[in-house]
Protein backbone atom coordinates (compact mmCIF):
# COMPACT_ATOMS: atom_id res chain seq x y z
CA UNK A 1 -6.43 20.02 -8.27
CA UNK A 2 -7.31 17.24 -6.07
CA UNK A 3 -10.70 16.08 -5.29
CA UNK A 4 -11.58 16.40 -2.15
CA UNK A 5 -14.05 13.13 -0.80
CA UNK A 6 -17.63 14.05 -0.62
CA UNK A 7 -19.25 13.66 3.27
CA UNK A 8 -22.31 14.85 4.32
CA UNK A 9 -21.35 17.10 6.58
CA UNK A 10 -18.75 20.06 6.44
CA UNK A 11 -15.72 21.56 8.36
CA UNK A 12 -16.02 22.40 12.15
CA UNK A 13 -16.64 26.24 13.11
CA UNK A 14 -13.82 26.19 14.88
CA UNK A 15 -10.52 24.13 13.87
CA UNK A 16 -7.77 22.55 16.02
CA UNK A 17 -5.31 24.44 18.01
CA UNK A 18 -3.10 23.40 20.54
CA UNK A 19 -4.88 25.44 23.07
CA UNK A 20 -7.97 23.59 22.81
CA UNK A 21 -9.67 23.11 26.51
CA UNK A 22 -12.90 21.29 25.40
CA UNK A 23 -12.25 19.21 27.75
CA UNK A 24 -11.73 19.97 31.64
CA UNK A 25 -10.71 16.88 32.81
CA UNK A 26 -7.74 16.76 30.24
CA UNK A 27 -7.40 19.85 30.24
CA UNK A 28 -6.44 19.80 33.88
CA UNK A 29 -4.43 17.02 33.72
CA UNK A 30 -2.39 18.69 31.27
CA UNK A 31 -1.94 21.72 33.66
CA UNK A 32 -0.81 19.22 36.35
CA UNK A 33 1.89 17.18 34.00
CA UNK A 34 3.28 20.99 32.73
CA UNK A 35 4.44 21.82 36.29
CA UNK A 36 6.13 18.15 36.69
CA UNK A 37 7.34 17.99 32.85
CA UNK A 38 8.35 21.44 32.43
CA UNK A 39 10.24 20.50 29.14
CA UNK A 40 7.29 18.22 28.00
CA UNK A 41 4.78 19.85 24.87
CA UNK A 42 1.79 19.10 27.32
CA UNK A 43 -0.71 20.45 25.06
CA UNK A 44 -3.24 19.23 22.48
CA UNK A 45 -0.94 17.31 19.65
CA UNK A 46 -1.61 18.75 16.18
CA UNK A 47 -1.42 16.00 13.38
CA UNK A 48 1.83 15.36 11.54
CA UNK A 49 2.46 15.02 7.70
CA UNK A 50 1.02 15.91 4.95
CA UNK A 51 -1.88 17.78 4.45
CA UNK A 52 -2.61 16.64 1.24
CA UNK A 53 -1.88 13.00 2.20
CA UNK A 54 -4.13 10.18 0.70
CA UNK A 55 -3.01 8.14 3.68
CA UNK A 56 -4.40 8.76 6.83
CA UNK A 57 -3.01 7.45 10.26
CA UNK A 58 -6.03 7.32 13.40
CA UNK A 59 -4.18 6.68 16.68
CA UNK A 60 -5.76 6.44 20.43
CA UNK A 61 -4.06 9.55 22.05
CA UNK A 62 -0.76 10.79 22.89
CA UNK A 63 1.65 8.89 25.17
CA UNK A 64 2.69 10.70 28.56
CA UNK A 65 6.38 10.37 27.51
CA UNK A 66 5.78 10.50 23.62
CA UNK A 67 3.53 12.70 21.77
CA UNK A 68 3.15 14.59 25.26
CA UNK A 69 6.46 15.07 25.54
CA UNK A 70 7.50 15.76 21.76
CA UNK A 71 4.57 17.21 20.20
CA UNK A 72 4.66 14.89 17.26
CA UNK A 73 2.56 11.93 17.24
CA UNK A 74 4.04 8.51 17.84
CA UNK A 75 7.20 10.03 18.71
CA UNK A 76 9.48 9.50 21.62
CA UNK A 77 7.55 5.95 22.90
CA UNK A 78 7.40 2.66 21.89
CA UNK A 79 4.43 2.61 19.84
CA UNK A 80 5.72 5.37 17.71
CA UNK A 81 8.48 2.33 17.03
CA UNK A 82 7.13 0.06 14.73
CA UNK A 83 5.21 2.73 13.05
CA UNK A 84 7.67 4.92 11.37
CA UNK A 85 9.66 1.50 10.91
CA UNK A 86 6.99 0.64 9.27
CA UNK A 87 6.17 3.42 7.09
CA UNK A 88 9.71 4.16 6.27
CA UNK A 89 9.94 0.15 4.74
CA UNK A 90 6.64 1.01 2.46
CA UNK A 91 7.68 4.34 1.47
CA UNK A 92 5.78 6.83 3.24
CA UNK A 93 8.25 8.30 5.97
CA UNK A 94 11.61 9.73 4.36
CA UNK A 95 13.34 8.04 7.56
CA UNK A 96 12.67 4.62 9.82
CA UNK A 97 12.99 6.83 13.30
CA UNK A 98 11.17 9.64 14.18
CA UNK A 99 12.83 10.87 17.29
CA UNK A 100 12.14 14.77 17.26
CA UNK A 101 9.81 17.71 16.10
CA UNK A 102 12.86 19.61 14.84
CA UNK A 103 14.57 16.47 13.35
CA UNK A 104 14.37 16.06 9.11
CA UNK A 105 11.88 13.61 9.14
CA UNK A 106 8.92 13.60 6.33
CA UNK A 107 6.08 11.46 5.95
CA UNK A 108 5.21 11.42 1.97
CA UNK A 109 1.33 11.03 0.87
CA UNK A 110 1.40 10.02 4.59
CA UNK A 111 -0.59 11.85 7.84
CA UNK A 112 -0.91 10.60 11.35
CA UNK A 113 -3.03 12.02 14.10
CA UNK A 114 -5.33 10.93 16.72
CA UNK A 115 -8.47 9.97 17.69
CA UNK A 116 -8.08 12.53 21.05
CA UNK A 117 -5.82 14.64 20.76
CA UNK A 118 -4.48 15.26 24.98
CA UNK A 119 -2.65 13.09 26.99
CA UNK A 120 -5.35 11.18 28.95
CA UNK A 121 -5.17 9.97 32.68
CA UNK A 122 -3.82 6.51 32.51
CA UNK A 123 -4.11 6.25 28.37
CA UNK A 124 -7.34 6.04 28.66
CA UNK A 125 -10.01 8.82 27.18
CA UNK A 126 -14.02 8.43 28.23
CA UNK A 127 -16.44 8.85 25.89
CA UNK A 128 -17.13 12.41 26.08
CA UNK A 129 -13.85 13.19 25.37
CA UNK A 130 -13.47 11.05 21.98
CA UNK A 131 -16.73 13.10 20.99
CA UNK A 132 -15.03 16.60 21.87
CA UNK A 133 -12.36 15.87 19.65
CA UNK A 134 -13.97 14.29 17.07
CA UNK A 135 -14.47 17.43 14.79
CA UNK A 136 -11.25 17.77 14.71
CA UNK A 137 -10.75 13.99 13.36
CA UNK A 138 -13.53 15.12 10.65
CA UNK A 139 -11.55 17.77 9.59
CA UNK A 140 -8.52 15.37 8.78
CA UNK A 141 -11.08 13.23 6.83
CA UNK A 142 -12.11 15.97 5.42
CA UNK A 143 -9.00 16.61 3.69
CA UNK A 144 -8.81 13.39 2.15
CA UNK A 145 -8.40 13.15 -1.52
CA UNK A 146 -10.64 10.66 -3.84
CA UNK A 147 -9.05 7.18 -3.18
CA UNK A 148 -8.04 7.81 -0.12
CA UNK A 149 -6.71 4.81 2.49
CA UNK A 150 -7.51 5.44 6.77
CA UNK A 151 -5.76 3.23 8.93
CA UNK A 152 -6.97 2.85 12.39
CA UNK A 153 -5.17 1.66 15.34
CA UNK A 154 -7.41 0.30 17.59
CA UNK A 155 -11.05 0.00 18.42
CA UNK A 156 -11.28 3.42 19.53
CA UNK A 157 -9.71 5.04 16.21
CA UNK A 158 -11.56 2.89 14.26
CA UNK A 159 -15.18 3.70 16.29
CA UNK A 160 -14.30 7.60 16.37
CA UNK A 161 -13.92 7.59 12.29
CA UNK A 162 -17.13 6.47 11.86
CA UNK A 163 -19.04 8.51 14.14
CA UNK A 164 -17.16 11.42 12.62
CA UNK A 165 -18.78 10.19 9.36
CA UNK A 166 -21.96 9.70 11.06
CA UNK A 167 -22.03 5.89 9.99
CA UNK A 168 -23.63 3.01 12.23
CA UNK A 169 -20.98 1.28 14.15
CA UNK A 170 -22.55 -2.33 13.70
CA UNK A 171 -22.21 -2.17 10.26
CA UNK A 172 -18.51 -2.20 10.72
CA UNK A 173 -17.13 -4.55 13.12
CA UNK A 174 -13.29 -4.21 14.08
CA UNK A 175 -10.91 -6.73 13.30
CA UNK A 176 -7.45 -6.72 12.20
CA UNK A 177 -7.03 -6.46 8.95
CA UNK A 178 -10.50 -5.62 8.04
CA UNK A 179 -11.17 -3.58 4.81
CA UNK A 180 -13.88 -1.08 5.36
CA UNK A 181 -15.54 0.67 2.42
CA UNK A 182 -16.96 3.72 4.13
CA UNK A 183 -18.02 5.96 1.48
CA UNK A 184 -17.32 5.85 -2.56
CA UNK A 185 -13.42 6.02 -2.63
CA UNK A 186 -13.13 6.00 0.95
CA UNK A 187 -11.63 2.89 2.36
CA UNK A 188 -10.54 1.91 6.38
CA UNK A 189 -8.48 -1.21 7.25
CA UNK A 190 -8.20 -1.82 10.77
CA UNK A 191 -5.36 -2.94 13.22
CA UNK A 192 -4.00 -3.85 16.32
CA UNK A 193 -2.78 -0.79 17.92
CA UNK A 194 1.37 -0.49 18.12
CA UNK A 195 1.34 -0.58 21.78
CA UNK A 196 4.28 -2.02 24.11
CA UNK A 197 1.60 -4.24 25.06
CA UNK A 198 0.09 -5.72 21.75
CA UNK A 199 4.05 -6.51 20.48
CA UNK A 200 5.21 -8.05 23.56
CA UNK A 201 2.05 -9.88 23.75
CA UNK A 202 2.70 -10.57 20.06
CA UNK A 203 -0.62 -9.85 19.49
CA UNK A 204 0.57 -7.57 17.02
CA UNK A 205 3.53 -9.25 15.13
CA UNK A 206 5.85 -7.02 12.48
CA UNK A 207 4.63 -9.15 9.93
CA UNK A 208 0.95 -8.63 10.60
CA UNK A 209 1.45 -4.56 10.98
CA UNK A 210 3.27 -4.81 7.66
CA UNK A 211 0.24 -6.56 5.88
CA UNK A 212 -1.36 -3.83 6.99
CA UNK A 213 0.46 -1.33 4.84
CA UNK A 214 1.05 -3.47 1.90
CA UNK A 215 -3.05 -3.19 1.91
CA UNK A 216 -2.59 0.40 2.40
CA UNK A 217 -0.15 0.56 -0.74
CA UNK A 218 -2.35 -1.80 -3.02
CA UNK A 219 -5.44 0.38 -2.38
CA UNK A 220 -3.65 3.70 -3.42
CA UNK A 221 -2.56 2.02 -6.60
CA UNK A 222 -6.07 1.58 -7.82
């Protein structure tokens, strides 16, 4: 029986489902990319993996032609690139490419999600709508077994896990590569987000995503 991290808080009343409409303005959009994208998902992405993962994967949102379009997380754009590349090298996807929801793809001890969980307007999210999903982001922590590892991609995964721990943001400034103990055996390490933009840029290099899951890996050994 695993044991199950200790926050002071509990599960939402009401847990995610793809036909979420917390939000209006998403929730519109959505309606408006269904009749343009008729093949596309175009509803609220559920996570992907495993539920009983001590690995936990905090993304921005879905991509317009990735997530939005497959209904897996990180799949079908370039961010979702590097990722699996990367998780397949350090042993936590059963293959490198993750190209479709009905492919045989696994992720092992491994879970991904995101911080909101609809295709925003330009890939960008407000406020209010990071705090509408944010229960649902508890629920994922939630989940997580003692010892358990978060990576966040991005200042905005990294700001909505701790508010959905209810911890004070100044007390743990992003940075690549930054180890965050956030509770007894509960541990974040931050990183550049995957984006097109961040490799091209080479503000995110392979090598520096990878030292990001060799951290991962060396935590969940202890």
């Amino acid at each position: 029986m695993k044991q199950v991290i200790q926050v002071q808080t509990t599960r939402s009343k009401k847990t995610f489902t793809s036909d979420c409409r917390r939000c209006a303005r998403l929730s519109k959009f959505l309606d408006e990319v269904r009749t343009t994208h008729k093949d596309y998902f175009a509803r609220p992405v559920p996570s992907f993996g495993d539920p009983d993962a001590h690995l936990l994967v905090v993304g921005l949102a879905p991509g317009m032609h990735g997530a939005n379009k497959t209904g897996r997380p990180f799949t079908g754009d370039h961010a979702g690139i590097l990722l699996y590349k990367t998780l397949f090298e350090y042993g936590f996807s059963s293959a490198p490419v993750s190209e479709c929801v009905t492919d045989e793809l696994r992720l092992n001890d491994c879970r991904i999600t995101n911080a909101v969980r609809c295709l925003p307007p330009q890939n960008k999210p407000i406020g209010d709508e990071v705090k509408n999903c944010n229960s649902y982001l508890l629920d994922e922590l939630i989940m997580l077994p003692s010892g358990g590892v978060v990576v966040s991609l991005g200042s905005v995964a990294h700001s909505a896990v701790l508010k959905a721990l209810k911890l004070t943001q100044s007390n743990f400034r992003f940075g690549h590569g930054s180890v965050h103990n956030l509770r007894p055996n509960l541990v974040m390490i931050d990183s550049y987000h995957c984006s097109r933009y961040n490799t091209q840029t080479r503000r995110l290099t392979n090598e520096m995503f990878s030292d990001i899951f060799i951290k991962a890996r060396e935590l969940l050994k202890k």
